[in-house]
C-alpha atoms as a PDB file:
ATOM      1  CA  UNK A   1      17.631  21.006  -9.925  1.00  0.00           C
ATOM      2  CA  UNK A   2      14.927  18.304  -9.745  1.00  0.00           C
ATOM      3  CA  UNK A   3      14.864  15.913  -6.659  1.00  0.00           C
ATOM      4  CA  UNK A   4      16.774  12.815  -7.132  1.00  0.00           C
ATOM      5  CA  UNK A   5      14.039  10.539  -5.923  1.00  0.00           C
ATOM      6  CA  UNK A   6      14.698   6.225  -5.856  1.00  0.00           C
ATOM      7  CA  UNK A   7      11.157   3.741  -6.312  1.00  0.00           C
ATOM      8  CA  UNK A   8      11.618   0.512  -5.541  1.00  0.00           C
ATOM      9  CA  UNK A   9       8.226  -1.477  -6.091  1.00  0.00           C
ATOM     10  CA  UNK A  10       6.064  -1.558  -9.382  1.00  0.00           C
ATOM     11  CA  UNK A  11       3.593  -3.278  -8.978  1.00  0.00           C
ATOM     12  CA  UNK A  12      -0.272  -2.178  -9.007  1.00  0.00           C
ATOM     13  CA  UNK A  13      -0.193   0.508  -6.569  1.00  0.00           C
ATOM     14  CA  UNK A  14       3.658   1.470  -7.164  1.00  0.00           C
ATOM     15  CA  UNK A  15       3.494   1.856 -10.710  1.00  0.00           C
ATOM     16  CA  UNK A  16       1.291   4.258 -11.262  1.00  0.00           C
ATOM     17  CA  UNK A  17       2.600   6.574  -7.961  1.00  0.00           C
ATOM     18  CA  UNK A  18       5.879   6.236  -9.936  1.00  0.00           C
ATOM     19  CA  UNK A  19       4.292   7.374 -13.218  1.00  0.00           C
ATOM     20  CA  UNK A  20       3.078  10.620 -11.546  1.00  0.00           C
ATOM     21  CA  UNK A  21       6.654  11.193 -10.262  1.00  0.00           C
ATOM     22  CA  UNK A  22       8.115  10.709 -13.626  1.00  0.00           C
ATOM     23  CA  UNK A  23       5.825  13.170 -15.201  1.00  0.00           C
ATOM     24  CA  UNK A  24       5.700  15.582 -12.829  1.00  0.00           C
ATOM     25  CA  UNK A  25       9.751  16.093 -12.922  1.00  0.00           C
ATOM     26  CA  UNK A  26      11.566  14.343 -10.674  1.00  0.00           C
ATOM     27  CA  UNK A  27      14.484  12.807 -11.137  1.00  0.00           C
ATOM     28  CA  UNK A  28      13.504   9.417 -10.305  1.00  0.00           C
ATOM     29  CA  UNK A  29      15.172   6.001 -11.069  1.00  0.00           C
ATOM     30  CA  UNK A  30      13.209   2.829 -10.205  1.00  0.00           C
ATOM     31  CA  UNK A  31      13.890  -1.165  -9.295  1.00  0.00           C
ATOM     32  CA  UNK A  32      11.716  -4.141  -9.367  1.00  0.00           C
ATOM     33  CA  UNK A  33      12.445  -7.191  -9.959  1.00  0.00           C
ATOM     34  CA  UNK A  34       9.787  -7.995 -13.153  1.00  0.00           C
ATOM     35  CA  UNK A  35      11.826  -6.073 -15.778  1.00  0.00           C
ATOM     36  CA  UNK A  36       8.273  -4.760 -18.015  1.00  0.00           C
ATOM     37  CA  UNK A  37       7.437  -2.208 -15.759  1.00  0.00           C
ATOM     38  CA  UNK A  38      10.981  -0.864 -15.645  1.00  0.00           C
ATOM     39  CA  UNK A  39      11.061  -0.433 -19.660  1.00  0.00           C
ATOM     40  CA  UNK A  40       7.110   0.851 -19.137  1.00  0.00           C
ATOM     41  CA  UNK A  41       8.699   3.816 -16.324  1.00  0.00           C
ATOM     42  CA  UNK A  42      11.775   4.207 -18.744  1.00  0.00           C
ATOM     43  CA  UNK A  43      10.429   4.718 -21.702  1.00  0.00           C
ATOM     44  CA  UNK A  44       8.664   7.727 -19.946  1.00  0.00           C
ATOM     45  CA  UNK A  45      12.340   9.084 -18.766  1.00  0.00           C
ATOM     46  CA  UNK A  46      13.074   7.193 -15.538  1.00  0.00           C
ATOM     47  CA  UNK A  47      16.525   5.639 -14.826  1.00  0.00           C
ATOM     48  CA  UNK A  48      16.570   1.857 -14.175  1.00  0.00           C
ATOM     49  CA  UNK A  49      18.665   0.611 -11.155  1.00  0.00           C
ATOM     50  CA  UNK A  50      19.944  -2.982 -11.515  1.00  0.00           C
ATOM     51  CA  UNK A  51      19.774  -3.236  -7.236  1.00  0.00           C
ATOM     52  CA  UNK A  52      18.236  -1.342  -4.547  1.00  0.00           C
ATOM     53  CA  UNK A  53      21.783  -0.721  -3.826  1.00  0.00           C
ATOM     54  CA  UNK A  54      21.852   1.508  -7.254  1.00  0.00           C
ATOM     55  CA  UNK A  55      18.571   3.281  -5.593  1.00  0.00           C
ATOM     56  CA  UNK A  56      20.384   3.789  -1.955  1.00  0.00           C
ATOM     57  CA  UNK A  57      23.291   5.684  -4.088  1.00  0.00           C
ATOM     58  CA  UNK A  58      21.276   8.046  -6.449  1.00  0.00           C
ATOM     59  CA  UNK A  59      18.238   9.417  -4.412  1.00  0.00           C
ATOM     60  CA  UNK A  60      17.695  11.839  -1.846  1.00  0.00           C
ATOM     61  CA  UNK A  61      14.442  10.334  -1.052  1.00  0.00           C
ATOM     62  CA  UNK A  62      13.643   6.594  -1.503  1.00  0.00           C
ATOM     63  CA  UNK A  63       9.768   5.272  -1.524  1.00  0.00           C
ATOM     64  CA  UNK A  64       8.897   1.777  -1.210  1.00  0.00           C
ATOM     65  CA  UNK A  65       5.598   0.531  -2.317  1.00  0.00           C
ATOM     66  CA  UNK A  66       7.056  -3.618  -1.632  1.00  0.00           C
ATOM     67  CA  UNK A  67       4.495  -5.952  -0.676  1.00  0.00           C
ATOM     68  CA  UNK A  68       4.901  -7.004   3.122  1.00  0.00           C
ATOM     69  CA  UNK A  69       7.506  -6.755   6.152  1.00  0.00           C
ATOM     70  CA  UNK A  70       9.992  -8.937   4.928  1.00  0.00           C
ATOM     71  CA  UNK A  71      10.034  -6.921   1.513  1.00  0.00           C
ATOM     72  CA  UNK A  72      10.698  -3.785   3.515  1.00  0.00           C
ATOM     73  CA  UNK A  73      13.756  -5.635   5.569  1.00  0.00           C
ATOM     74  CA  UNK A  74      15.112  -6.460   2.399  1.00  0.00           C
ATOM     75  CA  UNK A  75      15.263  -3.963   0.396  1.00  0.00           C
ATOM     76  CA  UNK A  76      16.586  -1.447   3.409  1.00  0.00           C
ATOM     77  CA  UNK A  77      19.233  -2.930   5.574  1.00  0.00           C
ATOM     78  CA  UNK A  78      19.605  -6.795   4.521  1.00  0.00           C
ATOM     79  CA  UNK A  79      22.498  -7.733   2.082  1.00  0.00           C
ATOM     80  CA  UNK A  80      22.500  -5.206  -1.306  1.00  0.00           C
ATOM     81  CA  UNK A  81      19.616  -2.652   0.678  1.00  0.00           C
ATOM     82  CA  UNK A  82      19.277   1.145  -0.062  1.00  0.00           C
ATOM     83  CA  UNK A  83      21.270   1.516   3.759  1.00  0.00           C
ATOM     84  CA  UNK A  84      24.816   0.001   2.319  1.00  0.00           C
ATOM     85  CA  UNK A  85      24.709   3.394  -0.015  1.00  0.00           C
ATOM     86  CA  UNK A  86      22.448   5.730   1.041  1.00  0.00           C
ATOM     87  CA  UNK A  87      24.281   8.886   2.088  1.00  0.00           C
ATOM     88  CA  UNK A  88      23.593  10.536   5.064  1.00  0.00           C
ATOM     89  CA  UNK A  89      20.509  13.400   5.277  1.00  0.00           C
ATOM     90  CA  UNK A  90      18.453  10.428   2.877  1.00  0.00           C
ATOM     91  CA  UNK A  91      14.755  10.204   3.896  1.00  0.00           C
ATOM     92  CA  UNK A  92      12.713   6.852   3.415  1.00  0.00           C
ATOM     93  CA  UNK A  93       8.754   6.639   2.799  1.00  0.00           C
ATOM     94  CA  UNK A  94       7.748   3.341   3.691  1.00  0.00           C
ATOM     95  CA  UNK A  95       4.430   2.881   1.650  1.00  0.00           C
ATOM     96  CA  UNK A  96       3.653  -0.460   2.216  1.00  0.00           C
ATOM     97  CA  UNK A  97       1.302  -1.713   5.130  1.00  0.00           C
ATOM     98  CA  UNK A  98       3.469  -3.171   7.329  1.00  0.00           C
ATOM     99  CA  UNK A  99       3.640  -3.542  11.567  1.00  0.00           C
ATOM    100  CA  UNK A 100       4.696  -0.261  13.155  1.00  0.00           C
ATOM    101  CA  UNK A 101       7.549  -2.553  14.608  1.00  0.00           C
ATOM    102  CA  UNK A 102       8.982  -2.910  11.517  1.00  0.00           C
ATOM    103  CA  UNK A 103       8.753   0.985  10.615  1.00  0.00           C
ATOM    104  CA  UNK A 104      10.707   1.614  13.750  1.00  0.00           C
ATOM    105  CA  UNK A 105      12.846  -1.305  13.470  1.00  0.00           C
ATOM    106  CA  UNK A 106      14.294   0.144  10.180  1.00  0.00           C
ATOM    107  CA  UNK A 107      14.178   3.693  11.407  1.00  0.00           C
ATOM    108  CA  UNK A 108      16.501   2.521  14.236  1.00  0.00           C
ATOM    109  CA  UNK A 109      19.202   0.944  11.762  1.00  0.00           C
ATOM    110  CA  UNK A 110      18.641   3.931   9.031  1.00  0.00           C
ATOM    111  CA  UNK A 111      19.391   6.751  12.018  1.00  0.00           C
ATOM    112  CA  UNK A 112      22.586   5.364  12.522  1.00  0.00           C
ATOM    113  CA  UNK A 113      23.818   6.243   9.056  1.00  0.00           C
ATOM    114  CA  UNK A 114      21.936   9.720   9.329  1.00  0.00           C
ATOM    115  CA  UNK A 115      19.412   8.141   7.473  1.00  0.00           C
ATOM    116  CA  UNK A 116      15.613   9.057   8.312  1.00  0.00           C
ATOM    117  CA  UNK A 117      12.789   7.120   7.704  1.00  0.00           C
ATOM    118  CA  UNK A 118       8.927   8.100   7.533  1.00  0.00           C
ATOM    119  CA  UNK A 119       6.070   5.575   7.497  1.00  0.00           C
ATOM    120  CA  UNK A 120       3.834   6.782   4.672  1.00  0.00           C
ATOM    121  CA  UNK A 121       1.041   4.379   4.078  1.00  0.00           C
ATOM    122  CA  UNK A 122      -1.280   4.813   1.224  1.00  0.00           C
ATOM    123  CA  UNK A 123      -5.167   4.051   0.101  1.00  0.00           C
ATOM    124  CA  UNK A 124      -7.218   4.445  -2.698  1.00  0.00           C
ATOM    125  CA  UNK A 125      -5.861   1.501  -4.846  1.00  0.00           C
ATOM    126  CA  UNK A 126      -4.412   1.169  -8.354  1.00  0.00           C
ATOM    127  CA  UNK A 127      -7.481   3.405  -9.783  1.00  0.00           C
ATOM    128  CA  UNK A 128      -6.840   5.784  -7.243  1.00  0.00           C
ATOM    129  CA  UNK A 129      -2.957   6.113  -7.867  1.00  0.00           C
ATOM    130  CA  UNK A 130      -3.549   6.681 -11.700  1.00  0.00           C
ATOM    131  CA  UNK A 131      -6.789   9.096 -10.664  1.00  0.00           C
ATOM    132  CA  UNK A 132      -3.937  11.154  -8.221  1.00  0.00           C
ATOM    133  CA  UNK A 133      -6.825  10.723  -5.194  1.00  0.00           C
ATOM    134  CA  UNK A 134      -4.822   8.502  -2.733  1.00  0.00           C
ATOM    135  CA  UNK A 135      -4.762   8.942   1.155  1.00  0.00           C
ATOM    136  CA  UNK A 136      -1.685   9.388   2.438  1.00  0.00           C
ATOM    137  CA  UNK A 137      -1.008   8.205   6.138  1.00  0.00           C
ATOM    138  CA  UNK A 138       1.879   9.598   7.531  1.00  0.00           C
ATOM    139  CA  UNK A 139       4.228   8.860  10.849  1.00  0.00           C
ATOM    140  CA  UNK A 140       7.474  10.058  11.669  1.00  0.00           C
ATOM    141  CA  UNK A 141       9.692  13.341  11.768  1.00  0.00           C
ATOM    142  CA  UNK A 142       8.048  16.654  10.645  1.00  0.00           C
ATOM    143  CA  UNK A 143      10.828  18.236   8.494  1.00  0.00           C
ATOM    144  CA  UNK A 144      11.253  15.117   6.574  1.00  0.00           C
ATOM    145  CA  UNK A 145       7.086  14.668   5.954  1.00  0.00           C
ATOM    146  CA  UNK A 146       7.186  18.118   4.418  1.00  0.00           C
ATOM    147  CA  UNK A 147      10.407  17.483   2.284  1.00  0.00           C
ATOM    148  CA  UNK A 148       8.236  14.337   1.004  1.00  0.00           C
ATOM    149  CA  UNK A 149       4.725  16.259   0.453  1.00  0.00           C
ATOM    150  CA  UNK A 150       5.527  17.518  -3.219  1.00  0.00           C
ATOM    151  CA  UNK A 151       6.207  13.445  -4.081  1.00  0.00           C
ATOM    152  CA  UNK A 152       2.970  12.205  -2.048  1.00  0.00           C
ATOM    153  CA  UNK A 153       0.978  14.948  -3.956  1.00  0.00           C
ATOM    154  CA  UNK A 154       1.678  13.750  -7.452  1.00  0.00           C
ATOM    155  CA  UNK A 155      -0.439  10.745  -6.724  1.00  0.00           C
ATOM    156  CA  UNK A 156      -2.470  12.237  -3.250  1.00  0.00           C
ATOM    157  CA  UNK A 157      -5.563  14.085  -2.871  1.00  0.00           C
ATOM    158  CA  UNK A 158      -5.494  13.624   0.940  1.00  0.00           C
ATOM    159  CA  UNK A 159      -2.311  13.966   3.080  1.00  0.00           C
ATOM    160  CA  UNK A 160      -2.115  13.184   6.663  1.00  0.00           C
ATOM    161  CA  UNK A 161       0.632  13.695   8.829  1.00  0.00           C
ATOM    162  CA  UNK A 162      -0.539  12.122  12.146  1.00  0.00           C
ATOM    163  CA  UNK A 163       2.213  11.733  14.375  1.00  0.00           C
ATOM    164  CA  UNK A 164       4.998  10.040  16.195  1.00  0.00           C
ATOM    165  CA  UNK A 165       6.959   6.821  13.660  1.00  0.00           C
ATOM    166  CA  UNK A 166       4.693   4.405  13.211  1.00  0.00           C
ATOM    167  CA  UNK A 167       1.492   6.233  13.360  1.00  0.00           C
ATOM    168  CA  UNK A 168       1.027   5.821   9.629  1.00  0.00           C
ATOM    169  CA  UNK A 169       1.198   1.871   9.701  1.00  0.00           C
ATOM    170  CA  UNK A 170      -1.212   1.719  12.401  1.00  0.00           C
ATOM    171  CA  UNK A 171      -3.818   4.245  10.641  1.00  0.00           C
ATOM    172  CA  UNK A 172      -3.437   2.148   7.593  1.00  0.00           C
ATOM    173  CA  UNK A 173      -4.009  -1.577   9.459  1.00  0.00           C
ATOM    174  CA  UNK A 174      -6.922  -0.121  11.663  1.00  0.00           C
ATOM    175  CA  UNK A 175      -8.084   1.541   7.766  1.00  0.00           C
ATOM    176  CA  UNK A 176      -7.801  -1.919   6.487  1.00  0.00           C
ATOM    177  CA  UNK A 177      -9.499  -3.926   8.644  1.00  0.00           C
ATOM    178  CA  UNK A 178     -12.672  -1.538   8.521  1.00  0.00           C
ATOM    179  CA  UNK A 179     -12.544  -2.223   4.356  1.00  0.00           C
ATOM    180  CA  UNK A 180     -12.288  -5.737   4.568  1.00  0.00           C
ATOM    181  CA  UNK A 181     -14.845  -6.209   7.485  1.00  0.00           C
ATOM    182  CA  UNK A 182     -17.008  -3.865   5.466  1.00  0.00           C
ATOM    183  CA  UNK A 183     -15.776  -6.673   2.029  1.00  0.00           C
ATOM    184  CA  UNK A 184     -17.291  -9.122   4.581  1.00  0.00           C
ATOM    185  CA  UNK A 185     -20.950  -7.635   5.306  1.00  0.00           C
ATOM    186  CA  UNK A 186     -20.994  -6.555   1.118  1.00  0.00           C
ATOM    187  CA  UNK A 187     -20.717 -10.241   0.195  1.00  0.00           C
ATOM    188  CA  UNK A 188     -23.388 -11.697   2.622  1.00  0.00           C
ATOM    189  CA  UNK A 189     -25.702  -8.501   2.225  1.00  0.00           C
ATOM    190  CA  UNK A 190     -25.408  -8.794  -2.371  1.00  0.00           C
ATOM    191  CA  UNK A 191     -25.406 -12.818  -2.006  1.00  0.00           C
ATOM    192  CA  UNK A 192     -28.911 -13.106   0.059  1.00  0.00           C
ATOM    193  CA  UNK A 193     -30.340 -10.770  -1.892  1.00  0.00           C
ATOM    194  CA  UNK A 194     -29.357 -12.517  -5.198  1.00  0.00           C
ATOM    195  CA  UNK A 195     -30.045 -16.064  -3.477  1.00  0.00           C
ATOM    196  CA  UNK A 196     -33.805 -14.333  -2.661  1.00  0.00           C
ATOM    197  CA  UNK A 197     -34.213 -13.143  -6.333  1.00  0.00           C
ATOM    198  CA  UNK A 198     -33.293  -9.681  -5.881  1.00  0.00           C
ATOM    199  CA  UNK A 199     -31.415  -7.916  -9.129  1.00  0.00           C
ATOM    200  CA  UNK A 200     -28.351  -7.635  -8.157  1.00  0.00           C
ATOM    201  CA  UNK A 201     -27.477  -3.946 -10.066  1.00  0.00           C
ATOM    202  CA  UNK A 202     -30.817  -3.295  -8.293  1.00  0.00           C
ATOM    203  CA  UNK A 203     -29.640  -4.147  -4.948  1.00  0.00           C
ATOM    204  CA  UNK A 204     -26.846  -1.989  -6.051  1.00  0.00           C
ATOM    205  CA  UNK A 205     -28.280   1.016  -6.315  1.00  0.00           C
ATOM    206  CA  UNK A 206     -30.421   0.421  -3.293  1.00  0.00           C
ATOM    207  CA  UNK A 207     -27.429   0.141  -1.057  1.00  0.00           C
ATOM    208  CA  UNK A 208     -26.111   3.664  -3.152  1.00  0.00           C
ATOM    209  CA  UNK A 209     -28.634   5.439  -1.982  1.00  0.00           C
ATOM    210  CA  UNK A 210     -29.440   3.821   1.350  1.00  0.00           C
ATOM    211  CA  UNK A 211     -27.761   3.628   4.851  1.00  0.00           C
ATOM    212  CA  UNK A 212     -25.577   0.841   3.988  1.00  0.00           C
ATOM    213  CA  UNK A 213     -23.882   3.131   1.149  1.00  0.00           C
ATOM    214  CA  UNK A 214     -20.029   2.749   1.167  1.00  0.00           C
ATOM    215  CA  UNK A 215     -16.937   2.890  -1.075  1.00  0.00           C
ATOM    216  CA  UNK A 216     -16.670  -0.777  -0.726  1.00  0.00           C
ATOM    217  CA  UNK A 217     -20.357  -1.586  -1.151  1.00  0.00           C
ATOM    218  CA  UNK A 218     -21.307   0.746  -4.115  1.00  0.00           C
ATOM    219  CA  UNK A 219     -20.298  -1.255  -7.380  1.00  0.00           C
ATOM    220  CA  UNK A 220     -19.724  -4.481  -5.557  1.00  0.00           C
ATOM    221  CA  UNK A 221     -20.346  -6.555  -8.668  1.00  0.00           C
ATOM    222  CA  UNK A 222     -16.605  -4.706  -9.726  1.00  0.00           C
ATOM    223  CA  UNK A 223     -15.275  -5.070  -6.365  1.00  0.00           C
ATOM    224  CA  UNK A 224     -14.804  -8.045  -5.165  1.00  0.00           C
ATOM    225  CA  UNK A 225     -13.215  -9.305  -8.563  1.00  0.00           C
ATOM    226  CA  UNK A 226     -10.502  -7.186  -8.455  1.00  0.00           C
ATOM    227  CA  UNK A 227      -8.072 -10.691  -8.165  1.00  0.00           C
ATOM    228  CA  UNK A 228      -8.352 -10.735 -12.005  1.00  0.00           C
ATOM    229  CA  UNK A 229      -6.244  -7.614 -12.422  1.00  0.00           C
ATOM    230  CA  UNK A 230      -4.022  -7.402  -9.742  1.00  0.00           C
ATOM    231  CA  UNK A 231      -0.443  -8.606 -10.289  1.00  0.00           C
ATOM    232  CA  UNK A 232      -0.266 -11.480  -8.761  1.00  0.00           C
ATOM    233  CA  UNK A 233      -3.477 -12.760  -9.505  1.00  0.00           C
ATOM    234  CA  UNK A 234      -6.392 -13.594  -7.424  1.00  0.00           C
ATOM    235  CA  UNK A 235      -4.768 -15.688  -4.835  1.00  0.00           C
ATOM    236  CA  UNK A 236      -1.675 -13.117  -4.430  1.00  0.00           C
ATOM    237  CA  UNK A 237      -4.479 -10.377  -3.525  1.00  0.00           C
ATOM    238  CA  UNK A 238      -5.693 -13.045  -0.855  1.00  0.00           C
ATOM    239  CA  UNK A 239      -2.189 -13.145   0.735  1.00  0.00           C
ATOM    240  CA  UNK A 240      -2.068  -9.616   0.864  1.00  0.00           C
ATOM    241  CA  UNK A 241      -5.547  -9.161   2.635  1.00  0.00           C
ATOM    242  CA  UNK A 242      -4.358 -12.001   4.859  1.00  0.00           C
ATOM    243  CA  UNK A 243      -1.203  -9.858   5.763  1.00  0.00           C
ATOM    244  CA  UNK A 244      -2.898  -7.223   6.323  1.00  0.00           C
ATOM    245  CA  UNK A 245      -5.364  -8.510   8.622  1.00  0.00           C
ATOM    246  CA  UNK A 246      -2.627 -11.045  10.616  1.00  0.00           C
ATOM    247  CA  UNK A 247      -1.230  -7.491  11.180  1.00  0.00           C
ATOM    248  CA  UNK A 248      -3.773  -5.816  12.486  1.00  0.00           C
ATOM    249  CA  UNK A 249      -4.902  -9.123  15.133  1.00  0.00           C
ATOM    250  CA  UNK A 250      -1.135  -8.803  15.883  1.00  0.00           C
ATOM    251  CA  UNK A 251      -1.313  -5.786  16.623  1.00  0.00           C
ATOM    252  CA  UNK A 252      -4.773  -5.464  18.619  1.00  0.00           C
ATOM    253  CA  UNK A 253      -2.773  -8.808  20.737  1.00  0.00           C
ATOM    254  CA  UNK A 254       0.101  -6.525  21.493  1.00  0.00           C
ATOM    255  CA  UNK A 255      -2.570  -4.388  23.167  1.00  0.00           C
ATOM    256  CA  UNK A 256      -4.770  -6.770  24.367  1.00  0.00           C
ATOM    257  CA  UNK A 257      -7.319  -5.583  21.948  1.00  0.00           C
ATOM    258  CA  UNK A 258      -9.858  -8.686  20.658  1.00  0.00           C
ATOM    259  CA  UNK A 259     -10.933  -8.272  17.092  1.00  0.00           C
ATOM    260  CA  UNK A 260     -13.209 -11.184  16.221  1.00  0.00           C
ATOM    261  CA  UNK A 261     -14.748  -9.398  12.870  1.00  0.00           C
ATOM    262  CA  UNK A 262     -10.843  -9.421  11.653  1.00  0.00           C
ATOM    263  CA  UNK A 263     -10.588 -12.986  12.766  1.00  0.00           C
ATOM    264  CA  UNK A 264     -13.695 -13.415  11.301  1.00  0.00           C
ATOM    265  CA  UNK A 265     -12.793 -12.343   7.621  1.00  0.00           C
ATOM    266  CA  UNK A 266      -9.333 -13.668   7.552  1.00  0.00           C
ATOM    267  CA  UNK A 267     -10.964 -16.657   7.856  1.00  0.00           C
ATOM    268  CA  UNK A 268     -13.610 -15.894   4.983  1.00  0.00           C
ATOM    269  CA  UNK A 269     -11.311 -13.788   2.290  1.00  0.00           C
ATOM    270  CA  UNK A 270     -11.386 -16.534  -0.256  1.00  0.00           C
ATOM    271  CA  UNK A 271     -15.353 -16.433  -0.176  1.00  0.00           C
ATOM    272  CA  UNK A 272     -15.623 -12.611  -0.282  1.00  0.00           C
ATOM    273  CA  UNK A 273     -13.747 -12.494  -3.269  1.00  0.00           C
ATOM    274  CA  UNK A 274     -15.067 -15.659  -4.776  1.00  0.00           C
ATOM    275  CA  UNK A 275     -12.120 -17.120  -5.513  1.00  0.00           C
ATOM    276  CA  UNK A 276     -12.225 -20.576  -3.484  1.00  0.00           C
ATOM    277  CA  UNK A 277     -11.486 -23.215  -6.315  1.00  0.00           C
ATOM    278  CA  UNK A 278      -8.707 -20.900  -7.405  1.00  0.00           C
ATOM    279  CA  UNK A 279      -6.778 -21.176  -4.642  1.00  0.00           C
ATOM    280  CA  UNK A 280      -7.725 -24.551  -2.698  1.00  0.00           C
END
């Protein structure tokens, strides 16, 4: 009998991870609140919950791929969450990068209804859900991880379990701020070499094949317009790399960590991605 799995987030990245589960088997029955990608996942056999309260009663094991903190809170133990009906033995895969205190804030409330959570944080972006190459960065009890890996590898290449709750959220915001850091030093690097005359596919495939090669760098001229096909449009993927990166200088405060760069390019995200008369 196929997992009863519940999805609750379709946007860029949770679309496509739902997609794979779909097609691979499972028994999976989604919620978002935009009703397209519900009839998109259901004409390809998933169920479609009309609450996250729907998902908390059908599924054995719930993923969330919501877009920040408050998101998570919602959809788990606030008025109509997954908790009010999830049965006992459930497991939850936070996917979204959230603060490890919120992983472990929900874990505490889920445990009392024999509920256990995971923090399972992902990478690799929309292309890299529908590709099936994401990094998965895992936190949290054992058993429950390996219940989970046959879900995480219908969209994963790379699966990581890496320790204690909250481990996963922390990978992912110290993962994060190295991308958008590295976003920062792409933009300068491409724009004085354009500004200087330079060809920019040139300058490309110079920084391919030299020491300043990186995932982020290669392609740039692709890069850092991804605003123009993410859901929310350019200035939602701004508030999202602001999230992520208020995270992470929360987080370095906690342990009296500085991180100027991440100050830095919170600061500068609306340059980097060229965007600043769209969202002034």
């Amino acid at each position: 009998m196929a997992t009863r799995v519940g999805f609750i987030g379709l946007g860029n990245m949770g679309k496509p991870m739902a997609i794979n589960l779909v097609k691979a088997g499972f028994d999976l029955m989604v919620y978002d609140l935009r009703p397209e990608p519900m009839q998109e996942l259901a004409a390809l056999g998933a169920k479609c919950a009309r609450s996250a309260n729907e998902i908390g009663n059908h599924a054995e094991i719930i993923e969330l791929v919501v877009v920040d903190d408050a998101q998570v809170e919602a959809v788990t133990f606030q008025e109509g969450g997954v908790l009010a009906t999830a049965k006992p033995g459930t497991i939850i895969a936070i996917h979204s990068t959230v603060h490890p205190r919120t992983v472990r804030n929900v874990a505490a409330l889920a445990q009392a209804k024999g509920v256990t959570v995971i923090d399972a944080e992902v990478s690799g972006g929309e292309r890299g859900a529908y590709a099936k190459t994401l990094c998965y960065m895992v936190g949290g009890d054992k058993r429950a991880f390996e219940k989970c890996r046959p879900l995480f590898a219908t969209s994963g290449a790379s699966i990581f379990h890496l320790g204690e709750l909250g481990a996963g959220a922390i990978t992912k915001l110290a993962h994060n701020l190295i991308v958008y850091v590295n976003m920062l030093a792409a933009s300068e690097g491409m724009k004085l070499a354009q500004t200087a005359g330079v060809d920019p596919a040139a300058m490309e495939q110079v920084v391919h094949a030299g020491a300043a090669q990186s995932r982020i760098a290669d392609h740039w001229s692709q890069q850092h317009k991804l605003g123009a096909t993410y859901t929310t449009g350019p200035r939602g993927l701004m508030q999202l790399i602001h999230k992520d990166l208020r995270l992470a200088l929360e987080l370095g405060h906690d342990l009296g960590l500085p991180l100027p760069g991440a100050a830095l390019t919170q600061q500068l995200i609306a340059r980097i991605l060229e965007i600043e008369n769209q969202v002034a």
